[in-house]
PDB file of N, CA and C in Angstrom:
ATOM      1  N   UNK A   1      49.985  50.235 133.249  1.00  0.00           N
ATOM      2  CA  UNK A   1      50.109  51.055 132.066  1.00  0.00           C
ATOM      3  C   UNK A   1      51.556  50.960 131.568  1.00  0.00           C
ATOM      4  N   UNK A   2      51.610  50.724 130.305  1.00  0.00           N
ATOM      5  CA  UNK A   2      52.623  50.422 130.146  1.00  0.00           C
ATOM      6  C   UNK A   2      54.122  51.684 129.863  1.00  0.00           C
ATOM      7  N   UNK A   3      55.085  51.922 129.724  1.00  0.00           N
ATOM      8  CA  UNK A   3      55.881  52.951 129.685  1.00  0.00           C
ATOM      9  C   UNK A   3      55.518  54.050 128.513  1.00  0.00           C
ATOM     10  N   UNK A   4      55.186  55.110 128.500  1.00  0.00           N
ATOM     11  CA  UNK A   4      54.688  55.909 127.249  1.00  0.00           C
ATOM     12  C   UNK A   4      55.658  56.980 127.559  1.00  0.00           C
ATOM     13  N   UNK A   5      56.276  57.537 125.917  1.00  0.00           N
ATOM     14  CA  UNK A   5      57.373  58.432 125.873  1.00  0.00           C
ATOM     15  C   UNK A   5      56.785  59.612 126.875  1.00  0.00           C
ATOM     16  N   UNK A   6      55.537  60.086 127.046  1.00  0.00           N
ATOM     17  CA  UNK A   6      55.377  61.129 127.568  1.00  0.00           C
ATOM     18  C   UNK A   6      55.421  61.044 129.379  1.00  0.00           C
ATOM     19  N   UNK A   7      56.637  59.997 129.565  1.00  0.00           N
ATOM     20  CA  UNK A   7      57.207  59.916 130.585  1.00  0.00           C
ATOM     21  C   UNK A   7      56.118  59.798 131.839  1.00  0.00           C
ATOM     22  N   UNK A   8      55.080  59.185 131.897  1.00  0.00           N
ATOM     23  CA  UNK A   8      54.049  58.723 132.882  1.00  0.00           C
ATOM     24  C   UNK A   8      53.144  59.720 132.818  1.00  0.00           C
ATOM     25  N   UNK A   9      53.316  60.817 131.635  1.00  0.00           N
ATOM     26  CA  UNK A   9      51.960  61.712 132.068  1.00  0.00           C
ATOM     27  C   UNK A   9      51.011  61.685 130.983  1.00  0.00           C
ATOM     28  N   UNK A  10      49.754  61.537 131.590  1.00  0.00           N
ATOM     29  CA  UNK A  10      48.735  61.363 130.021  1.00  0.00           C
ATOM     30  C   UNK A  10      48.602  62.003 129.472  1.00  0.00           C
ATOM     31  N   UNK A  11      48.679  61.602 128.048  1.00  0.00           N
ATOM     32  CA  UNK A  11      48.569  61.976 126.758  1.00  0.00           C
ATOM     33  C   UNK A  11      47.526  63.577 126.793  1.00  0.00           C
ATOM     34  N   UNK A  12      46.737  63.505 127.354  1.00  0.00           N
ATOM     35  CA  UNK A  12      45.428  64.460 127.550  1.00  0.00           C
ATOM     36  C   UNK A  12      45.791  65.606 128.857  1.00  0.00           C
ATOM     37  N   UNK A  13      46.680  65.119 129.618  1.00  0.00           N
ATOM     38  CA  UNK A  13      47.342  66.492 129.907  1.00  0.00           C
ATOM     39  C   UNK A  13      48.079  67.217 129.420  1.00  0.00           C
ATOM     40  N   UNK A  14      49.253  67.111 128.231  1.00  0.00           N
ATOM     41  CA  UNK A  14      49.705  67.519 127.346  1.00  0.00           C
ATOM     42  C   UNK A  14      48.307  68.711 126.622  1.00  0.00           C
ATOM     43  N   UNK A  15      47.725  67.906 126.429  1.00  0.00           N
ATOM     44  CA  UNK A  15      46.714  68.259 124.946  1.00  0.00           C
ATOM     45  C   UNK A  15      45.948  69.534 126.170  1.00  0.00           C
ATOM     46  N   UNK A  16      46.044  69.368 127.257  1.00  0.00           N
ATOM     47  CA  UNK A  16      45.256  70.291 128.010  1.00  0.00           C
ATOM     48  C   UNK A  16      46.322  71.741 128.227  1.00  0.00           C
ATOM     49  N   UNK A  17      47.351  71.815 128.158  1.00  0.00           N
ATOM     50  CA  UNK A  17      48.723  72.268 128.424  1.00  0.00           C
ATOM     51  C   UNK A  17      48.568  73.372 126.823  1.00  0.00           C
ATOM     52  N   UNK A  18      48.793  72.389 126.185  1.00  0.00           N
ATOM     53  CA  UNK A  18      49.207  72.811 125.187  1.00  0.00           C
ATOM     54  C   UNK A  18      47.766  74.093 124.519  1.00  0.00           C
ATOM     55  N   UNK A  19      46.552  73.987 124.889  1.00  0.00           N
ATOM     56  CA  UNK A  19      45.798  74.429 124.795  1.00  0.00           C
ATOM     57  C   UNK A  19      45.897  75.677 125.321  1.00  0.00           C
ATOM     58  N   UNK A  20      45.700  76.279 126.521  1.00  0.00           N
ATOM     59  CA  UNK A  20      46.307  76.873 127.537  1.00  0.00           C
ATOM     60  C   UNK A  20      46.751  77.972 127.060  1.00  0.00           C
ATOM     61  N   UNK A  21      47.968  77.836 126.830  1.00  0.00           N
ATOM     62  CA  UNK A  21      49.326  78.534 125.952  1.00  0.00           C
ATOM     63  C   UNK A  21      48.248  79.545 124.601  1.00  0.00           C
ATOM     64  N   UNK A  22      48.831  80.991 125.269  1.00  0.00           N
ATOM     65  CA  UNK A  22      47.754  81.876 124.083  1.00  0.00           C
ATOM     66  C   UNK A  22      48.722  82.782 123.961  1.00  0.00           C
ATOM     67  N   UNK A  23      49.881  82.578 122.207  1.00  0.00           N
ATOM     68  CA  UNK A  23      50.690  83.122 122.071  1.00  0.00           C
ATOM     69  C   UNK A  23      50.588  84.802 120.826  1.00  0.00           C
ATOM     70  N   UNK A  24      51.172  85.414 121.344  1.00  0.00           N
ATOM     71  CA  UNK A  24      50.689  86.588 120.014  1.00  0.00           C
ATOM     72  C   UNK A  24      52.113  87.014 119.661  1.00  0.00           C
ATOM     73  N   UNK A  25      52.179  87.205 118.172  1.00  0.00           N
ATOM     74  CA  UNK A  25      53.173  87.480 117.413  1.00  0.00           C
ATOM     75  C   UNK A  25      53.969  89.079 118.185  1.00  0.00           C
ATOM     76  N   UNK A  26      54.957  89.524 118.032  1.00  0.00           N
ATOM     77  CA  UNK A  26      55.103  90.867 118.653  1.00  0.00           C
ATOM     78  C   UNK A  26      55.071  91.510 117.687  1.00  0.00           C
ATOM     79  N   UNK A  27      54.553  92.943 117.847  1.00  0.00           N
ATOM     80  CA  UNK A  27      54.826  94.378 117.149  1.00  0.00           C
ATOM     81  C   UNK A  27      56.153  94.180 116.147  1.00  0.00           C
ATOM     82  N   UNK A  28      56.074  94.900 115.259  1.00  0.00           N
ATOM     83  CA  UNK A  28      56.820  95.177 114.528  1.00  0.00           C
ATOM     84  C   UNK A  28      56.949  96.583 113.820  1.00  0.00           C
ATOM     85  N   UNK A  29      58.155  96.818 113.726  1.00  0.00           N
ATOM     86  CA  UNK A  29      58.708  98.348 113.694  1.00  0.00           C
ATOM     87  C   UNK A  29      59.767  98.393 112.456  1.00  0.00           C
ATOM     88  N   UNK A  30      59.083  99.075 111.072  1.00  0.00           N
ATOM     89  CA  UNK A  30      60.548 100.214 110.231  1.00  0.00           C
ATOM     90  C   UNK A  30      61.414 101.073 111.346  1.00  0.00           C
ATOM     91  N   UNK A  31      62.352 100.706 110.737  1.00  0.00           N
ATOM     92  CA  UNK A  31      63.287 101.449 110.902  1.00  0.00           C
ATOM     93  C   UNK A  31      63.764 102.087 109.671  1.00  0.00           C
ATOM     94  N   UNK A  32      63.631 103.746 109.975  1.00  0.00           N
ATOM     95  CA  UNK A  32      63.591 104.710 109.013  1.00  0.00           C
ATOM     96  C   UNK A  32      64.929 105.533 109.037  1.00  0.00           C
ATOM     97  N   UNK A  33      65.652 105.591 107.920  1.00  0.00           N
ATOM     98  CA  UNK A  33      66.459 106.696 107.785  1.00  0.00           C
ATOM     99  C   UNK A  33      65.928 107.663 106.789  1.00  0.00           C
ATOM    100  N   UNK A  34      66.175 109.510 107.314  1.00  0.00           N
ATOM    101  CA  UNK A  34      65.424 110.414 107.037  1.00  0.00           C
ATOM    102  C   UNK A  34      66.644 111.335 106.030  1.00  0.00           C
ATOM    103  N   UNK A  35      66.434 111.987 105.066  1.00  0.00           N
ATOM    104  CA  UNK A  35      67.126 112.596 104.349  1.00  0.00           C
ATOM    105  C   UNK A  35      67.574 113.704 104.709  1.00  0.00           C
ATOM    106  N   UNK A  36      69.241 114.240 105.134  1.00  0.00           N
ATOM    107  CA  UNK A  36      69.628 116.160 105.611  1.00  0.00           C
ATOM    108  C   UNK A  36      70.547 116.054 104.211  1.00  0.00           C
ATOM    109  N   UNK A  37      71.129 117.429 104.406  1.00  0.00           N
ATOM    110  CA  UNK A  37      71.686 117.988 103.202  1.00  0.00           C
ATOM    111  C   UNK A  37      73.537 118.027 103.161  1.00  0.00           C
ATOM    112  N   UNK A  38      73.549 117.210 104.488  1.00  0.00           N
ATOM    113  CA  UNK A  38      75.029 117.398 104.637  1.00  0.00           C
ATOM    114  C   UNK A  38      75.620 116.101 104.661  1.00  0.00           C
ATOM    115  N   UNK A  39      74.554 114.551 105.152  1.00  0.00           N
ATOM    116  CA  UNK A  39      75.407 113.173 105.530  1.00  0.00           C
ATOM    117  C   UNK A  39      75.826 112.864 103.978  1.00  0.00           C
ATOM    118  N   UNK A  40      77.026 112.436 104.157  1.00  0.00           N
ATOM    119  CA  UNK A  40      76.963 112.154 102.728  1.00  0.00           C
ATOM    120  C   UNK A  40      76.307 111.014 101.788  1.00  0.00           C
ATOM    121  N   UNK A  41      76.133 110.221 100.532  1.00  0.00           N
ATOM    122  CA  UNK A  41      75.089 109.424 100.167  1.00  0.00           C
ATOM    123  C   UNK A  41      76.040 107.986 100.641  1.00  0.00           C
ATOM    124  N   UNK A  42      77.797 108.062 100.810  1.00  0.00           N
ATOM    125  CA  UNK A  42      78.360 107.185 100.438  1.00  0.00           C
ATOM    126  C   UNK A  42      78.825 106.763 102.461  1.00  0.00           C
ATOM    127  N   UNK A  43      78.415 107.702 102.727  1.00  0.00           N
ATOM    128  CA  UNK A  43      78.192 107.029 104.616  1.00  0.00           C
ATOM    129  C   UNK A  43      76.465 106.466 104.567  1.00  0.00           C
ATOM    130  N   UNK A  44      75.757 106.865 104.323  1.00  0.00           N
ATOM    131  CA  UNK A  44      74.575 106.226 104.320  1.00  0.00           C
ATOM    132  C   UNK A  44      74.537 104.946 103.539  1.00  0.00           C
ATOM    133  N   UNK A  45      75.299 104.543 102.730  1.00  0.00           N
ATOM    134  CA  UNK A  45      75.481 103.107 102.039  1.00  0.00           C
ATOM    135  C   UNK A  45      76.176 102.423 102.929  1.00  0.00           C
ATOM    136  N   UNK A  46      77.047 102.860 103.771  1.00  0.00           N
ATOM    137  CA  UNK A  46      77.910 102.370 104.550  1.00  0.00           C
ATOM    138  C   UNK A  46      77.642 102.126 105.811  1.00  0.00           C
ATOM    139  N   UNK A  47      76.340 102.477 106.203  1.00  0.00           N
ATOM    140  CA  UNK A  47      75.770 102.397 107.414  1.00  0.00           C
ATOM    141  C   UNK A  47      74.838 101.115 107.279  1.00  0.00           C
ATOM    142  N   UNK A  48      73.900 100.984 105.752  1.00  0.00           N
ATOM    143  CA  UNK A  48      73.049 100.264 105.569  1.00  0.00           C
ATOM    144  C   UNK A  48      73.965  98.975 105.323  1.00  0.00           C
ATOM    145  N   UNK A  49      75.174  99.203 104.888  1.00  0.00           N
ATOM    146  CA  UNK A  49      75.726  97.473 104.493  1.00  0.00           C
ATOM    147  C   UNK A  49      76.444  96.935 106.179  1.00  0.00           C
ATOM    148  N   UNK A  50      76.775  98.056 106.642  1.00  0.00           N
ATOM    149  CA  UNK A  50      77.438  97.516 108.339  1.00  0.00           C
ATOM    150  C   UNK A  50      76.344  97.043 108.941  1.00  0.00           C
ATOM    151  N   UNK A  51      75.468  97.844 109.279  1.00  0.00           N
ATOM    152  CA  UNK A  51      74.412  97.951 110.680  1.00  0.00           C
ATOM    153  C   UNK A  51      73.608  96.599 109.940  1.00  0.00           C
ATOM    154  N   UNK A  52      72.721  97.459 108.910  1.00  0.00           N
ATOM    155  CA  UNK A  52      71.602  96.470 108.293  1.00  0.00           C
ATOM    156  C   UNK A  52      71.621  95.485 107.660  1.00  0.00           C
ATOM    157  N   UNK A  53      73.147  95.139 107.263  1.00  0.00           N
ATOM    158  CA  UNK A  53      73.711  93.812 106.313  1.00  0.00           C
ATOM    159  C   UNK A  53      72.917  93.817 105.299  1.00  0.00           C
ATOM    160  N   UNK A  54      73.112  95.100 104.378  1.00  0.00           N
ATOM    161  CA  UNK A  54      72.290  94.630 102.824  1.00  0.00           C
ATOM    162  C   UNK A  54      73.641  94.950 102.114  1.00  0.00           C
ATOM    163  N   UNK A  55      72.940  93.821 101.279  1.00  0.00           N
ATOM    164  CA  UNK A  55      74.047  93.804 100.127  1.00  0.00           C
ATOM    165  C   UNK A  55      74.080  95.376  99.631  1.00  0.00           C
ATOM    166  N   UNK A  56      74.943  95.630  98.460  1.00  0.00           N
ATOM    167  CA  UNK A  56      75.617  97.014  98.074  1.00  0.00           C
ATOM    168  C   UNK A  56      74.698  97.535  97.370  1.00  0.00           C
ATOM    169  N   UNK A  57      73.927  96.736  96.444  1.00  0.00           N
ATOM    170  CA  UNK A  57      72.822  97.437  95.299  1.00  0.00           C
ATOM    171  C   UNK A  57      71.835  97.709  96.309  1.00  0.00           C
ATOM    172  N   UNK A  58      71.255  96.642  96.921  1.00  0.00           N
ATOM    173  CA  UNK A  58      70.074  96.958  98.002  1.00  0.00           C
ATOM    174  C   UNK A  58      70.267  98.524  99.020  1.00  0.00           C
ATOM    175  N   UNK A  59      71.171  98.591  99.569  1.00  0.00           N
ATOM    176  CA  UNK A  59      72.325  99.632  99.885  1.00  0.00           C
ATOM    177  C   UNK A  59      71.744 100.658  98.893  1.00  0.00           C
ATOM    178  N   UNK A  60      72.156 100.695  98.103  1.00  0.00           N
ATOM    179  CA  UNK A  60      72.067 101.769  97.415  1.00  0.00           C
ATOM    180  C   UNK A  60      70.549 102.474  96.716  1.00  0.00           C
ATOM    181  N   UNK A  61      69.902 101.406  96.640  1.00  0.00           N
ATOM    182  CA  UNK A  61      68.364 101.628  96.456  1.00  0.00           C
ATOM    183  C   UNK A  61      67.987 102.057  97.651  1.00  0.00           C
ATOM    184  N   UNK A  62      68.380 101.948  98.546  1.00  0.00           N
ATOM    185  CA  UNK A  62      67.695 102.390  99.817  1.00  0.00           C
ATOM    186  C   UNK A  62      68.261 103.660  99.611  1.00  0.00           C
ATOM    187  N   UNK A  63      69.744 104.206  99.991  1.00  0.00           N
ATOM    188  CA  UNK A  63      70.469 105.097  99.968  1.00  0.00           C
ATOM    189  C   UNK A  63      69.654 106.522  99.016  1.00  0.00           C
ATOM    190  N   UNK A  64      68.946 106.004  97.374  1.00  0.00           N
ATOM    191  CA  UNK A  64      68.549 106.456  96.649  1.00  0.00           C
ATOM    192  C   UNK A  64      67.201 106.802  97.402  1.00  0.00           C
ATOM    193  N   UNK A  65      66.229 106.355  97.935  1.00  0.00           N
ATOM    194  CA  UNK A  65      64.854 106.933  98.085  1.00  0.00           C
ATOM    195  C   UNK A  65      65.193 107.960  99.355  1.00  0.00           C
ATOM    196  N   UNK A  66      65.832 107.725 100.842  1.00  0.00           N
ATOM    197  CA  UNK A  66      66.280 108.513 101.409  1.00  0.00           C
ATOM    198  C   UNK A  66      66.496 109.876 100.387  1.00  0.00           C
ATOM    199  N   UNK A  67      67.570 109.962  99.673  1.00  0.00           N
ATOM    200  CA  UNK A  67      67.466 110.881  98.851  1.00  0.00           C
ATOM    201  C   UNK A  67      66.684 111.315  97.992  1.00  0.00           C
ATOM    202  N   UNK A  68      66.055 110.766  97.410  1.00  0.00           N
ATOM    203  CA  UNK A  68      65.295 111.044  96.460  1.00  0.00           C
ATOM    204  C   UNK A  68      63.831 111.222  97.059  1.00  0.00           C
ATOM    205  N   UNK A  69      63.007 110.689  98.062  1.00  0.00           N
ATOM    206  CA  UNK A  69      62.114 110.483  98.711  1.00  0.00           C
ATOM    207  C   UNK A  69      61.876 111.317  99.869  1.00  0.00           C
ATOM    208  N   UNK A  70      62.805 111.098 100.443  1.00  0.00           N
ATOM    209  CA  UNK A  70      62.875 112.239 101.856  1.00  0.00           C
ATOM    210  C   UNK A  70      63.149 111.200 103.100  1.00  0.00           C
ATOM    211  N   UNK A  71      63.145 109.893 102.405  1.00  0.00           N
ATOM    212  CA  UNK A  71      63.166 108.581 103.948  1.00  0.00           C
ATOM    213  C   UNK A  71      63.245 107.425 102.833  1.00  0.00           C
ATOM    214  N   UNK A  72      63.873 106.350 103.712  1.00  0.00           N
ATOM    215  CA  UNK A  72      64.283 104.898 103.098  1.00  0.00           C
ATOM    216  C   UNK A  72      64.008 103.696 104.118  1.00  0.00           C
ATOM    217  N   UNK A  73      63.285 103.175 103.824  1.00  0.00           N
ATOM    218  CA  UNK A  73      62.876 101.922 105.115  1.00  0.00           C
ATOM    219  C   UNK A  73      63.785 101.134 105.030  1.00  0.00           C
ATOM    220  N   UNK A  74      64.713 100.785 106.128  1.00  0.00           N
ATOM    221  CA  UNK A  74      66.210 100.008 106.439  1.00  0.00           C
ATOM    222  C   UNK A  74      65.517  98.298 106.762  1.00  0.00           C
ATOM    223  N   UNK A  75      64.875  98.290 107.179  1.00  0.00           N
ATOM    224  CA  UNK A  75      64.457  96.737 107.844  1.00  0.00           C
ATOM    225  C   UNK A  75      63.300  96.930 108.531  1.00  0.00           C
ATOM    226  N   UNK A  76      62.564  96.034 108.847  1.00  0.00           N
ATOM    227  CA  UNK A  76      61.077  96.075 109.935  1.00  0.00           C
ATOM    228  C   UNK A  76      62.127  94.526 110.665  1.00  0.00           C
ATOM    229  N   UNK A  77      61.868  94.943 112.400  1.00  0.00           N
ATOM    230  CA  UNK A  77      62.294  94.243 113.112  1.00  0.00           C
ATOM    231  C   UNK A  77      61.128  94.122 114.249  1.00  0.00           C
ATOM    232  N   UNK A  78      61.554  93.661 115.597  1.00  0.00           N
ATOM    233  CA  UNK A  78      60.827  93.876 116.527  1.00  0.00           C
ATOM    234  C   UNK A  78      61.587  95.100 117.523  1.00  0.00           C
ATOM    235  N   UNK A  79      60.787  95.610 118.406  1.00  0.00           N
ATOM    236  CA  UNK A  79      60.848  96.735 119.191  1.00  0.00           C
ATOM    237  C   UNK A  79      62.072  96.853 119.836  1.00  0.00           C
ATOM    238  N   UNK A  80      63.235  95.868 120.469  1.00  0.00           N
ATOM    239  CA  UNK A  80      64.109  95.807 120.457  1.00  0.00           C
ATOM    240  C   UNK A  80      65.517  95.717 119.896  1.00  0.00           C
ATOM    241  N   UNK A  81      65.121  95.679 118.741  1.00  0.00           N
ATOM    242  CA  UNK A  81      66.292  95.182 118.010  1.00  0.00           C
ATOM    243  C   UNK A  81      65.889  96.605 116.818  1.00  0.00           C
ATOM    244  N   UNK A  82      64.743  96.969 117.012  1.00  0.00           N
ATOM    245  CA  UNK A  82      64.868  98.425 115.868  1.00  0.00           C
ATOM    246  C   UNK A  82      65.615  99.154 116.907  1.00  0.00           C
ATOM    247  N   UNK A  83      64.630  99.345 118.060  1.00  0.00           N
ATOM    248  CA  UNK A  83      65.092 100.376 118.958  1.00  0.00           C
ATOM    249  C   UNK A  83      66.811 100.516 118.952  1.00  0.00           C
ATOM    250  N   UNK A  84      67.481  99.566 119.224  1.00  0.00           N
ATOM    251  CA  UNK A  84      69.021  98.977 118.862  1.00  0.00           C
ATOM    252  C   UNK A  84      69.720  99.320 117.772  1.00  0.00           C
ATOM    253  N   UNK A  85      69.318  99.624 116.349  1.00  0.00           N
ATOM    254  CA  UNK A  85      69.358  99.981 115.152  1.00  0.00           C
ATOM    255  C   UNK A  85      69.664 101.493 115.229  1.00  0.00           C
ATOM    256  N   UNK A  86      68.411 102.524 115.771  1.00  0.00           N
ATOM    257  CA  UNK A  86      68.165 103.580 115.795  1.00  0.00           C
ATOM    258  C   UNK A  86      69.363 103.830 116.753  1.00  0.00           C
ATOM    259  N   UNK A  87      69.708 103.427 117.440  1.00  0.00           N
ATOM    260  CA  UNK A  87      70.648 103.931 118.510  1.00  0.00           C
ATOM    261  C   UNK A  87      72.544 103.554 117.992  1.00  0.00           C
ATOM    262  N   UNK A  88      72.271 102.765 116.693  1.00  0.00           N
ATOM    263  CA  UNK A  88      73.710 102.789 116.300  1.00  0.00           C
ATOM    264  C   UNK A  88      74.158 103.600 115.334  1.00  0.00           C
ATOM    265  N   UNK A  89      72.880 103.587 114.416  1.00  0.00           N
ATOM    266  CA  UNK A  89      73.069 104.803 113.622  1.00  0.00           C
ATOM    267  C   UNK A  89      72.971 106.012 113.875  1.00  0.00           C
ATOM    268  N   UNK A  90      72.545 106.550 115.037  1.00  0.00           N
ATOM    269  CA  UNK A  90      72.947 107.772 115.442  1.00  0.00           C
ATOM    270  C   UNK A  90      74.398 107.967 116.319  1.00  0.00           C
ATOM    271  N   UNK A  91      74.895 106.762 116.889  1.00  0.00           N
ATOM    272  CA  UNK A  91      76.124 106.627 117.484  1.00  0.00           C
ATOM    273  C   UNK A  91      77.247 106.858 116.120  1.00  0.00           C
ATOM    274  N   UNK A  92      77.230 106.118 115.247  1.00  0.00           N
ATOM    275  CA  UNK A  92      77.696 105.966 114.181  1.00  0.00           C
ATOM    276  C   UNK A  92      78.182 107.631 113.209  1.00  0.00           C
ATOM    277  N   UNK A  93      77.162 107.927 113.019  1.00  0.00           N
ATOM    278  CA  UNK A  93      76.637 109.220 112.707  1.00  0.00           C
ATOM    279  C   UNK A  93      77.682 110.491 113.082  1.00  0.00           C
ATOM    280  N   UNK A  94      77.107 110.210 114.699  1.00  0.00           N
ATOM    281  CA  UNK A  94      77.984 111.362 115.598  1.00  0.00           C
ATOM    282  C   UNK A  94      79.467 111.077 115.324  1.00  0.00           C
ATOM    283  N   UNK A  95      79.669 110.196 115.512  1.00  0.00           N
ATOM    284  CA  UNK A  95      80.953 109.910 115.515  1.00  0.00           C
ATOM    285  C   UNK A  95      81.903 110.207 114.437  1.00  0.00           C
ATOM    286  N   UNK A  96      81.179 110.168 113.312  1.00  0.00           N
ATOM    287  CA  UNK A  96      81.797 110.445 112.131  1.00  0.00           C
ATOM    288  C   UNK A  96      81.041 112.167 111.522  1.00  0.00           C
ATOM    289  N   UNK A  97      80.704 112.885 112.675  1.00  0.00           N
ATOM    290  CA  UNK A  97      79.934 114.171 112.767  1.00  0.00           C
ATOM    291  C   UNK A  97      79.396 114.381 111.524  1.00  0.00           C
ATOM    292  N   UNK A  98      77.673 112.931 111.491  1.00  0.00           N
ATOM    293  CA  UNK A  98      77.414 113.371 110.196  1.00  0.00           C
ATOM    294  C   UNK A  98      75.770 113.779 111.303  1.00  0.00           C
ATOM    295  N   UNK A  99      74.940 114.499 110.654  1.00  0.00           N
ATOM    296  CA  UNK A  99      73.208 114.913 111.119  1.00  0.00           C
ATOM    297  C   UNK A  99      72.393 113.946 111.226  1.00  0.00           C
ATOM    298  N   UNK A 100      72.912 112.591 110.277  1.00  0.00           N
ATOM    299  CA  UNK A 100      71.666 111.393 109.980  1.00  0.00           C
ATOM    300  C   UNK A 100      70.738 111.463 110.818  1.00  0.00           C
ATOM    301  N   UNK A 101      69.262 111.381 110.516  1.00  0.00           N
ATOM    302  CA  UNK A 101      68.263 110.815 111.836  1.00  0.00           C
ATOM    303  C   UNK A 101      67.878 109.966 111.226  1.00  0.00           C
ATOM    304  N   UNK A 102      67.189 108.713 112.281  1.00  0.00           N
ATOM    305  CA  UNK A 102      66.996 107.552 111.910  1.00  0.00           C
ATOM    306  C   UNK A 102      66.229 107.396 113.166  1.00  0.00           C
ATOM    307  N   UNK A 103      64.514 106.853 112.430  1.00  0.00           N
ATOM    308  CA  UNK A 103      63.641 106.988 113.340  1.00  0.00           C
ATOM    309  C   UNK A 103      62.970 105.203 113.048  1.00  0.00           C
ATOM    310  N   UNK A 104      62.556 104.730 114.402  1.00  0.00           N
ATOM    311  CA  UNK A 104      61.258 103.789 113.986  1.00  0.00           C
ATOM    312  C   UNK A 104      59.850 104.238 113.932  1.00  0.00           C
ATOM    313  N   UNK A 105      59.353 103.333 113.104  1.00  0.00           N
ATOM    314  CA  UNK A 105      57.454 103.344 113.617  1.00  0.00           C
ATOM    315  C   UNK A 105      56.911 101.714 113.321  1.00  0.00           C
ATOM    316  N   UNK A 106      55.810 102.060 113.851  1.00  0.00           N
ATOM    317  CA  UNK A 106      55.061 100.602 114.058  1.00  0.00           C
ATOM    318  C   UNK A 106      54.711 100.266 112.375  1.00  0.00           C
ATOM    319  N   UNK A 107      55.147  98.831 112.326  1.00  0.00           N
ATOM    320  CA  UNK A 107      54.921  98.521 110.639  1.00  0.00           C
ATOM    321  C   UNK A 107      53.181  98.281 110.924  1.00  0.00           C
TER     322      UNK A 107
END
């Protein structure tokens, strides 16, 4: 047999391999910031352009339904990396002794 890229193993074990393999997309989670009466609108823009990297208008449309709405959906991520989110903006928050809550749920 002559040399085959798949390095001496047949073609049809691959194809058996590759079959096998039963992959599922993961969960996905908003991450929610919730509207109080004291954070101010111009730390909540400032949280969404640090943490969430949106540009300033996007920023601010968000910033606006929080307010205006009662909640503003920041990003849908996976379970780790919201969970991660939720935990900076409340670090963030405290630190600058503002109330923000900032919750996930399953998108």
């Amino acid at each position: 047999m002559p040399d085959h890229p798949t390095n001496g193993i047949k073609t049809d074990e691959f194809t058996r391999a590759d079959t096998d393999i039963d992959l599922t997309e993961p969960k996905m989670y908003k991450v929610i910031l919730h509207n109080d009466h004291y954070t101010t609108m111009d730390f909540v823009v400032e949280v969404l352009v640090s943490l969430f990297r949106k540009p300033a208008a996007e920023a601010t449309k968000i910033m606006l339904d929080v307010h205006k709405k009662g909640k503003g959906i920041c990003g849908v991520y996976t379970y780790d990396i919201a969970a991660t989110r939720v935990a900076q903006v409340h670090h963030l928050a405290a630190k600058r002794e503002f109330p923000l809550k900032c919750s996930l749920e399953e998108a």
